[in-house]
PDB file of N, CA and C in Angstrom:
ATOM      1  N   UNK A   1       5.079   8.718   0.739  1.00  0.00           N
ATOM      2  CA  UNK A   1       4.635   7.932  -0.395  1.00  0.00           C
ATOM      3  C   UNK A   1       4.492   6.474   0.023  1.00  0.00           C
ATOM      4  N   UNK A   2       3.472   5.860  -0.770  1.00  0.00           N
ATOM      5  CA  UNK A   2       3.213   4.583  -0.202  1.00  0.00           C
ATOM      6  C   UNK A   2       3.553   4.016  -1.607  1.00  0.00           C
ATOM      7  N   UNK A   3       4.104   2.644  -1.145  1.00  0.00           N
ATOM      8  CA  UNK A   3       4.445   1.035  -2.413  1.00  0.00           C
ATOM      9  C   UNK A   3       5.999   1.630  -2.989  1.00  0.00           C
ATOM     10  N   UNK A   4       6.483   1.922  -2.378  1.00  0.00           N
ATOM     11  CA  UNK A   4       7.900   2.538  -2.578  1.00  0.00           C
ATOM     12  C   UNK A   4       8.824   0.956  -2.544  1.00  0.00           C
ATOM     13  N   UNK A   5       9.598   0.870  -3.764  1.00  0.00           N
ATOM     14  CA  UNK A   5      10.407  -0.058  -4.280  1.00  0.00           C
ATOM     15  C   UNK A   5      11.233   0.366  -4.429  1.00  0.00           C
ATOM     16  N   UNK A   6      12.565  -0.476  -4.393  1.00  0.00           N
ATOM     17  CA  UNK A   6      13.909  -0.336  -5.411  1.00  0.00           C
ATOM     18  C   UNK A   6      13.218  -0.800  -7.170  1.00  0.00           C
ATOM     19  N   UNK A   7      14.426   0.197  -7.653  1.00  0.00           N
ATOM     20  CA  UNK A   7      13.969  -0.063  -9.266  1.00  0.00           C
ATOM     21  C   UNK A   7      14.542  -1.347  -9.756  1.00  0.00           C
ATOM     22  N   UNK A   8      15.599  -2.224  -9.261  1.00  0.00           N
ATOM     23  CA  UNK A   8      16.004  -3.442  -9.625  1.00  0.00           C
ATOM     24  C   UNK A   8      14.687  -4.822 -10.111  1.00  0.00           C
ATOM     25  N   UNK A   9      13.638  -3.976  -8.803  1.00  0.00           N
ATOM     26  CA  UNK A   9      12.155  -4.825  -8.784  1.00  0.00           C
ATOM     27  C   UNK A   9      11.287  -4.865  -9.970  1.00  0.00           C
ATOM     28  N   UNK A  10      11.653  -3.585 -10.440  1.00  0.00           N
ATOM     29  CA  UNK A  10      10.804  -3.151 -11.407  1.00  0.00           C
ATOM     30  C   UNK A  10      10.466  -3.839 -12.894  1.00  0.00           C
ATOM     31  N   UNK A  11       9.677  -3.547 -13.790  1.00  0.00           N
ATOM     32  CA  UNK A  11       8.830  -4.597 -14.953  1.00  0.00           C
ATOM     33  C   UNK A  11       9.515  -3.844 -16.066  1.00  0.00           C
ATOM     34  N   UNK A  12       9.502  -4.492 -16.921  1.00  0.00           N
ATOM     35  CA  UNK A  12       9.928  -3.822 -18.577  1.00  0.00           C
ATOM     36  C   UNK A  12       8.839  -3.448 -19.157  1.00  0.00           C
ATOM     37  N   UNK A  13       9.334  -2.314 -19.436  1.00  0.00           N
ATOM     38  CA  UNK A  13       7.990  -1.265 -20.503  1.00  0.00           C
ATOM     39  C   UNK A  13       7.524  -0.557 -19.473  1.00  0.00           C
ATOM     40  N   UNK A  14       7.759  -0.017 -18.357  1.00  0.00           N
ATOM     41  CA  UNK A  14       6.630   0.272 -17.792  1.00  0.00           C
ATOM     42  C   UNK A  14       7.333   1.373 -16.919  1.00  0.00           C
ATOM     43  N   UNK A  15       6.898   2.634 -16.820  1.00  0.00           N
ATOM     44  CA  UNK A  15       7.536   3.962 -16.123  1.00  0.00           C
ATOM     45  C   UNK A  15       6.930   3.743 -14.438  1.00  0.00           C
ATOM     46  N   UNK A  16       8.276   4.622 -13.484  1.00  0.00           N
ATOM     47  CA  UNK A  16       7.927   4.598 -12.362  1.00  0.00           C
ATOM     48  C   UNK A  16       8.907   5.916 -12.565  1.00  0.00           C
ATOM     49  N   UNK A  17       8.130   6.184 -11.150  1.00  0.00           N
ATOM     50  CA  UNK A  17       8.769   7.775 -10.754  1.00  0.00           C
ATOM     51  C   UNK A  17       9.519   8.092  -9.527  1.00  0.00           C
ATOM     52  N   UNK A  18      11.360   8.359  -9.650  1.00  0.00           N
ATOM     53  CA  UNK A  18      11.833   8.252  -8.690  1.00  0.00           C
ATOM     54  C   UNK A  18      11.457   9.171  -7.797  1.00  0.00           C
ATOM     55  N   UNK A  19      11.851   8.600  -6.731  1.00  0.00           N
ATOM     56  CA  UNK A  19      11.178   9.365  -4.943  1.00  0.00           C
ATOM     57  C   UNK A  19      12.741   9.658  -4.250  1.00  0.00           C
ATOM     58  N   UNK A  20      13.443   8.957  -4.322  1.00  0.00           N
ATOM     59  CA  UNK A  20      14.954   8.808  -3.423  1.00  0.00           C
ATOM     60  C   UNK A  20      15.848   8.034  -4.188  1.00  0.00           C
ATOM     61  N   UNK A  21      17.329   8.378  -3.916  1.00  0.00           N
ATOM     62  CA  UNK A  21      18.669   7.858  -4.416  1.00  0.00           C
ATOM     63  C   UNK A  21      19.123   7.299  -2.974  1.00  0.00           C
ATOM     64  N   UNK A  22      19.410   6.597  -2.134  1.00  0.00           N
ATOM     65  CA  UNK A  22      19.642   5.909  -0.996  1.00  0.00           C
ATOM     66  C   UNK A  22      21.143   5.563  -1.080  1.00  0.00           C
ATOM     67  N   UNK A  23      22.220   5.855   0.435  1.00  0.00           N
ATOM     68  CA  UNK A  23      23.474   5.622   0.123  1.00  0.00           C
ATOM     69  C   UNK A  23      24.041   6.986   0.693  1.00  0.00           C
ATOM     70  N   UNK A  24      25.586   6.812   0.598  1.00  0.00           N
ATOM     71  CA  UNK A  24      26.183   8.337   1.499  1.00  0.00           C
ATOM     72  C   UNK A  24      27.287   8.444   0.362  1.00  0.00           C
ATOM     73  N   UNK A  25      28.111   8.281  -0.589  1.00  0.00           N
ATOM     74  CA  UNK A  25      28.754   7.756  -1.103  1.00  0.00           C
ATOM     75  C   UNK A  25      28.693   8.789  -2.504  1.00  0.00           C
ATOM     76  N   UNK A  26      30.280   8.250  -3.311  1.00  0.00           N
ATOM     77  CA  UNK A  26      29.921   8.813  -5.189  1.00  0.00           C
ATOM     78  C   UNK A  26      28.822   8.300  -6.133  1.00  0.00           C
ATOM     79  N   UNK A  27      28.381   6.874  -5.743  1.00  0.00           N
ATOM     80  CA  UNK A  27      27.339   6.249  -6.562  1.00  0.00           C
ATOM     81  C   UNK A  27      26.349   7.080  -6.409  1.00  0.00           C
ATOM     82  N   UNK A  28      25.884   7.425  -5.414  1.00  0.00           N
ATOM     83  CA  UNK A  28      24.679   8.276  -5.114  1.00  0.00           C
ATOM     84  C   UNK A  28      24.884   9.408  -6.115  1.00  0.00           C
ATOM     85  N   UNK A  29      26.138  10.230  -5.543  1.00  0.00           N
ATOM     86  CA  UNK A  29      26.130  11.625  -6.286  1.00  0.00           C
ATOM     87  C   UNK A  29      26.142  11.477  -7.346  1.00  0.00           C
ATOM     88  N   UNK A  30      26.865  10.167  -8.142  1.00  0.00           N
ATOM     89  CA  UNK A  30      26.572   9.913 -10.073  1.00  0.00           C
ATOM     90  C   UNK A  30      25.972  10.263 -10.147  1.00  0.00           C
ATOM     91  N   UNK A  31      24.381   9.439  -9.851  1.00  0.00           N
ATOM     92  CA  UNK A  31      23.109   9.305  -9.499  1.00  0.00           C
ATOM     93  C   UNK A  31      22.560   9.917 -10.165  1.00  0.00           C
ATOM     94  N   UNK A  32      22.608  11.027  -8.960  1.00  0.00           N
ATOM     95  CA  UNK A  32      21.886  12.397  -8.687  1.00  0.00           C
ATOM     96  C   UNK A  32      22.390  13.344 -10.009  1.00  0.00           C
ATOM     97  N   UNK A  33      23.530  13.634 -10.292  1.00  0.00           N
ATOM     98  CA  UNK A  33      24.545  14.282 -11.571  1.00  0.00           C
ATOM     99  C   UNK A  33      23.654  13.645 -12.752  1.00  0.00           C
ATOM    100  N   UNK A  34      23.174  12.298 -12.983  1.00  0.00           N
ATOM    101  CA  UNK A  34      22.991  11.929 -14.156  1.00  0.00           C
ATOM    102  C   UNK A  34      20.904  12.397 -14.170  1.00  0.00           C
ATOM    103  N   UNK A  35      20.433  12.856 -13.033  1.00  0.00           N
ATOM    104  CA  UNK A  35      19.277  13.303 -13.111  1.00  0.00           C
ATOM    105  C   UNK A  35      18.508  12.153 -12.125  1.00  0.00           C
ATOM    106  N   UNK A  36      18.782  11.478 -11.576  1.00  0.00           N
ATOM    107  CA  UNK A  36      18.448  10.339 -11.125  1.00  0.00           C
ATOM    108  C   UNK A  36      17.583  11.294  -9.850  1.00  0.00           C
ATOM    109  N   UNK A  37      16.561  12.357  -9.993  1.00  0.00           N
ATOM    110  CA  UNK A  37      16.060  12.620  -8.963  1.00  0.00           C
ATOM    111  C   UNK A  37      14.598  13.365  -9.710  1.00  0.00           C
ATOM    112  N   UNK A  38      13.312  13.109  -8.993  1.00  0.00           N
ATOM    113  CA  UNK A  38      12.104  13.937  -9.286  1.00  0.00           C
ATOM    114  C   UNK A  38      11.696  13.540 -10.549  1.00  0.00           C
ATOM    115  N   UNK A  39      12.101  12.667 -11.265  1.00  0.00           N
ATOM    116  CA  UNK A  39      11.571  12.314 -12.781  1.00  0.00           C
ATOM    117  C   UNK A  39      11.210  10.991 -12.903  1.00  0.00           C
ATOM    118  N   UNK A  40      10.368  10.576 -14.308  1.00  0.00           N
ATOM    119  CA  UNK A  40      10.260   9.190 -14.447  1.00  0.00           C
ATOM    120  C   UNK A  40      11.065   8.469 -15.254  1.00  0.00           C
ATOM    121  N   UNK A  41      11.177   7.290 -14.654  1.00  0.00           N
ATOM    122  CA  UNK A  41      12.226   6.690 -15.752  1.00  0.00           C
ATOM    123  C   UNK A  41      11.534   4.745 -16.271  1.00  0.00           C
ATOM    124  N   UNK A  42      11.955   4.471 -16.880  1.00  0.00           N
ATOM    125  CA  UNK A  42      11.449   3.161 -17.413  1.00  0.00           C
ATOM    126  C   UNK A  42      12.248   2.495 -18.267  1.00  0.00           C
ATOM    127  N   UNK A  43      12.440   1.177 -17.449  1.00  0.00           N
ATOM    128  CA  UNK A  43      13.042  -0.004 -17.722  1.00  0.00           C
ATOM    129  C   UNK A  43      12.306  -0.536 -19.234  1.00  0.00           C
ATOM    130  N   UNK A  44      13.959  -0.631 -20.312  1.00  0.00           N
ATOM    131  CA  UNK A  44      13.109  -1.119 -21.584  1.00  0.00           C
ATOM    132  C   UNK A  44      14.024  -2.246 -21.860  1.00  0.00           C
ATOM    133  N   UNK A  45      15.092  -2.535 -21.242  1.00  0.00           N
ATOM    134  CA  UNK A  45      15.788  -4.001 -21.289  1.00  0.00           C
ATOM    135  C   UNK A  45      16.562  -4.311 -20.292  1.00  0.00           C
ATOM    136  N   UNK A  46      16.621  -5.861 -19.891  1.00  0.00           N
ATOM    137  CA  UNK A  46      17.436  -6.473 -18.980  1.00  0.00           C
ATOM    138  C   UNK A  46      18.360  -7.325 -19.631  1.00  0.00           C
ATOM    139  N   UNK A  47      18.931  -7.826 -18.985  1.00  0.00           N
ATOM    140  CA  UNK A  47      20.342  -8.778 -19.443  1.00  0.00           C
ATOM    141  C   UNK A  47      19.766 -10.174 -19.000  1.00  0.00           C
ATOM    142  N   UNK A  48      20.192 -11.102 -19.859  1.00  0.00           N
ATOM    143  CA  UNK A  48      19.555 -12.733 -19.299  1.00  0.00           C
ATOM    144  C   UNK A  48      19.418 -13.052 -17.594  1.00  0.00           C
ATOM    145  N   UNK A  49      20.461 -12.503 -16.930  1.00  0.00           N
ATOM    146  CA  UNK A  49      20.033 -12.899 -15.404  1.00  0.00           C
ATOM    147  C   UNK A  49      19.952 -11.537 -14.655  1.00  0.00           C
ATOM    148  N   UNK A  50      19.336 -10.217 -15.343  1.00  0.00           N
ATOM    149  CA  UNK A  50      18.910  -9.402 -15.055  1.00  0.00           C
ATOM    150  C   UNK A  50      19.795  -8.312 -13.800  1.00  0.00           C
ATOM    151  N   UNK A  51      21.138  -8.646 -14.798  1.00  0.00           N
ATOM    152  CA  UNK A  51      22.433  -8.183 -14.056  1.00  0.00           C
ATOM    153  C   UNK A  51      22.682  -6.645 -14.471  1.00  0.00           C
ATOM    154  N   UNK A  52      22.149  -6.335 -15.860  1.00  0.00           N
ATOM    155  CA  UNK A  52      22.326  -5.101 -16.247  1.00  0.00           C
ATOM    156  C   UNK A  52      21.182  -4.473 -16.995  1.00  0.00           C
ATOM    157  N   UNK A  53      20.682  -3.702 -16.614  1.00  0.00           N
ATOM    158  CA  UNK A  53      19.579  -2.832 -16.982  1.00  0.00           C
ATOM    159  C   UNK A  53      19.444  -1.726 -18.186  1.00  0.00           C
ATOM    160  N   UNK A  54      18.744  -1.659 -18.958  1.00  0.00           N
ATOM    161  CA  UNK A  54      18.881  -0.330 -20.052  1.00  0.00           C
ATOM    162  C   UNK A  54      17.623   0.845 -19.743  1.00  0.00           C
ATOM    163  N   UNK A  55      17.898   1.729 -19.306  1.00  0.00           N
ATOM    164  CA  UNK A  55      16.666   2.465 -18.998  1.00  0.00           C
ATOM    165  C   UNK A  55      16.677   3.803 -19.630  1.00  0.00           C
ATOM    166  N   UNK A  56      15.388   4.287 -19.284  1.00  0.00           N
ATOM    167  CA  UNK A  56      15.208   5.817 -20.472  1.00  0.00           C
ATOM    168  C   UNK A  56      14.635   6.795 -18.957  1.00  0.00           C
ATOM    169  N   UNK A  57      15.833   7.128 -19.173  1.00  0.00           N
ATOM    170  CA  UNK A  57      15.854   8.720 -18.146  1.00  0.00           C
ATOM    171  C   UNK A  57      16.083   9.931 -18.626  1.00  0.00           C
ATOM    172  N   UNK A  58      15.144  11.167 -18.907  1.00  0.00           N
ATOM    173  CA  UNK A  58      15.120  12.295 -19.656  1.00  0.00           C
ATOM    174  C   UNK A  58      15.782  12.518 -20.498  1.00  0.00           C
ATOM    175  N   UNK A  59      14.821  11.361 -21.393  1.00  0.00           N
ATOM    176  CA  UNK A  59      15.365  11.293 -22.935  1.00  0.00           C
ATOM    177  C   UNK A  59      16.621  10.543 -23.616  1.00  0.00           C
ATOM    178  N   UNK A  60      17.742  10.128 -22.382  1.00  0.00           N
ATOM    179  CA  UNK A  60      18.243   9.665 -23.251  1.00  0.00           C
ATOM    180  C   UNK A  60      18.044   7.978 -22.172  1.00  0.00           C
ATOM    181  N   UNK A  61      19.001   7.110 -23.264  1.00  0.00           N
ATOM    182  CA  UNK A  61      19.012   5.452 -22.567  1.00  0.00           C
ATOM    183  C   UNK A  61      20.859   5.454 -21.759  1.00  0.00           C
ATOM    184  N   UNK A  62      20.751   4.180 -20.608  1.00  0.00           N
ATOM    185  CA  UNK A  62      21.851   4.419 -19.790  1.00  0.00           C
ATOM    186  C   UNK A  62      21.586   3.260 -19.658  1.00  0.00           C
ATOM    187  N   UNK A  63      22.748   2.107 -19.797  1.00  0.00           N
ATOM    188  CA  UNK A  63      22.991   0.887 -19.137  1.00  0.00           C
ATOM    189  C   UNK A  63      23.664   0.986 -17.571  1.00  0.00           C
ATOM    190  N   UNK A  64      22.868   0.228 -17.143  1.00  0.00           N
ATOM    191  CA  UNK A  64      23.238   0.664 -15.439  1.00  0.00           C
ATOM    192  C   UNK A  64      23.289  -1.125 -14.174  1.00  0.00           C
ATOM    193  N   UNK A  65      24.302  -1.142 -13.677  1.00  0.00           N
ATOM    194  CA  UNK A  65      24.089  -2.618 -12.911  1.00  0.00           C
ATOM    195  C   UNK A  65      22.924  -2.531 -11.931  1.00  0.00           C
ATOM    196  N   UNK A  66      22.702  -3.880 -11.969  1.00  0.00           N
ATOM    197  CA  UNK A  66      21.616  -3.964 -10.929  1.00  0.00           C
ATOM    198  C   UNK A  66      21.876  -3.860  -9.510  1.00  0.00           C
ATOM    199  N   UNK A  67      23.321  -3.377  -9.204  1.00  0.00           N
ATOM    200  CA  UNK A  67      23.410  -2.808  -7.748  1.00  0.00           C
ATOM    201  C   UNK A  67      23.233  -1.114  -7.014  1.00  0.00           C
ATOM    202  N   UNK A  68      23.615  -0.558  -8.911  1.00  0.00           N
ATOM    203  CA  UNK A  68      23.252   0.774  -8.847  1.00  0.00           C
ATOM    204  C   UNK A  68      21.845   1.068  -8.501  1.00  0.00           C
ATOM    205  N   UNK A  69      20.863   0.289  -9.305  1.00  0.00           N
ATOM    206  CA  UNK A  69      19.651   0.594  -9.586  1.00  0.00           C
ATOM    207  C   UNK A  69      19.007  -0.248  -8.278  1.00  0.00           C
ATOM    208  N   UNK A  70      19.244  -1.252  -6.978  1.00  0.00           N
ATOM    209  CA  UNK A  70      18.745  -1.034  -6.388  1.00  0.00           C
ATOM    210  C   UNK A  70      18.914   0.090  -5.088  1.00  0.00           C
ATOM    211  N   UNK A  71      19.534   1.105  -5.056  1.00  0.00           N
ATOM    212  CA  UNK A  71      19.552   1.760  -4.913  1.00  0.00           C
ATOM    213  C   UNK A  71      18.693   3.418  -5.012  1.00  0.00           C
ATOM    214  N   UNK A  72      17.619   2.761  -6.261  1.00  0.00           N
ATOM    215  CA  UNK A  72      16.514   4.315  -6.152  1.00  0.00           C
ATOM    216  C   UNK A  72      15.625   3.675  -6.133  1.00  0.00           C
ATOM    217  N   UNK A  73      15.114   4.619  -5.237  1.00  0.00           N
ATOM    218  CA  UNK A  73      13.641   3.714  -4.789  1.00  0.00           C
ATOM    219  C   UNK A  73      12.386   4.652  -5.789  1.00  0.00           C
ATOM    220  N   UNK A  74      11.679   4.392  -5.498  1.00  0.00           N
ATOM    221  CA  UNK A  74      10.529   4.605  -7.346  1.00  0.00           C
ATOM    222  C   UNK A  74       9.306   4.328  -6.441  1.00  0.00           C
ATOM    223  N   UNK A  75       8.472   4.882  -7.483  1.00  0.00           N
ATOM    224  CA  UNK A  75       7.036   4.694  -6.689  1.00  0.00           C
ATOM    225  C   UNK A  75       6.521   4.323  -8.507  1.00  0.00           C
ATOM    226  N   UNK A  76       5.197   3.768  -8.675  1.00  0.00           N
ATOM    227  CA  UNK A  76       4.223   3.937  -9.777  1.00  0.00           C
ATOM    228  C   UNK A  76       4.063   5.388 -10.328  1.00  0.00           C
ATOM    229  N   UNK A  77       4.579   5.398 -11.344  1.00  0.00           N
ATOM    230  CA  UNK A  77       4.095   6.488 -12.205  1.00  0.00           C
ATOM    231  C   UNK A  77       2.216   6.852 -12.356  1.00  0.00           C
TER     232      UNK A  77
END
């Protein structure tokens, strides 16, 4: 896949489709447990210095830090 980002990069309102969860670790396996693989997800709020994220991943919303989330890398939906 080409234009592959971390989702930390990513715009509000706007769906991208994860490609990879990156890491060896439990954060990863959360991750992965919470669906964090093969689906789209989209950023619908940030926090004033864009420390904590609210996103909509199969159906439901998950506040998540912005160290988790650079961690999956996303392509354009």
């Amino acid at each position: 896949m080409d234009n592959l980002f971390s989702l930390d990069k990513g715009q509000k309102n706007k769906s991208y489709k994860i490609i990879k969860v990156t890491g060896d670790d439990k954060i990863k396996r959360r991750l992965l447990d919470l669906g964090f693989v093969n689906c789209n997800i989209k950023i619908l709020k940030t926090s004033a210095l864009r420390q904590v994220f609210l996103v909509e991943i199969r159906g439901f919303l998950l506040a998540i830090k912005r160290t988790e989330l650079s961690r999956v890398l996303v392509c354009n939906a």
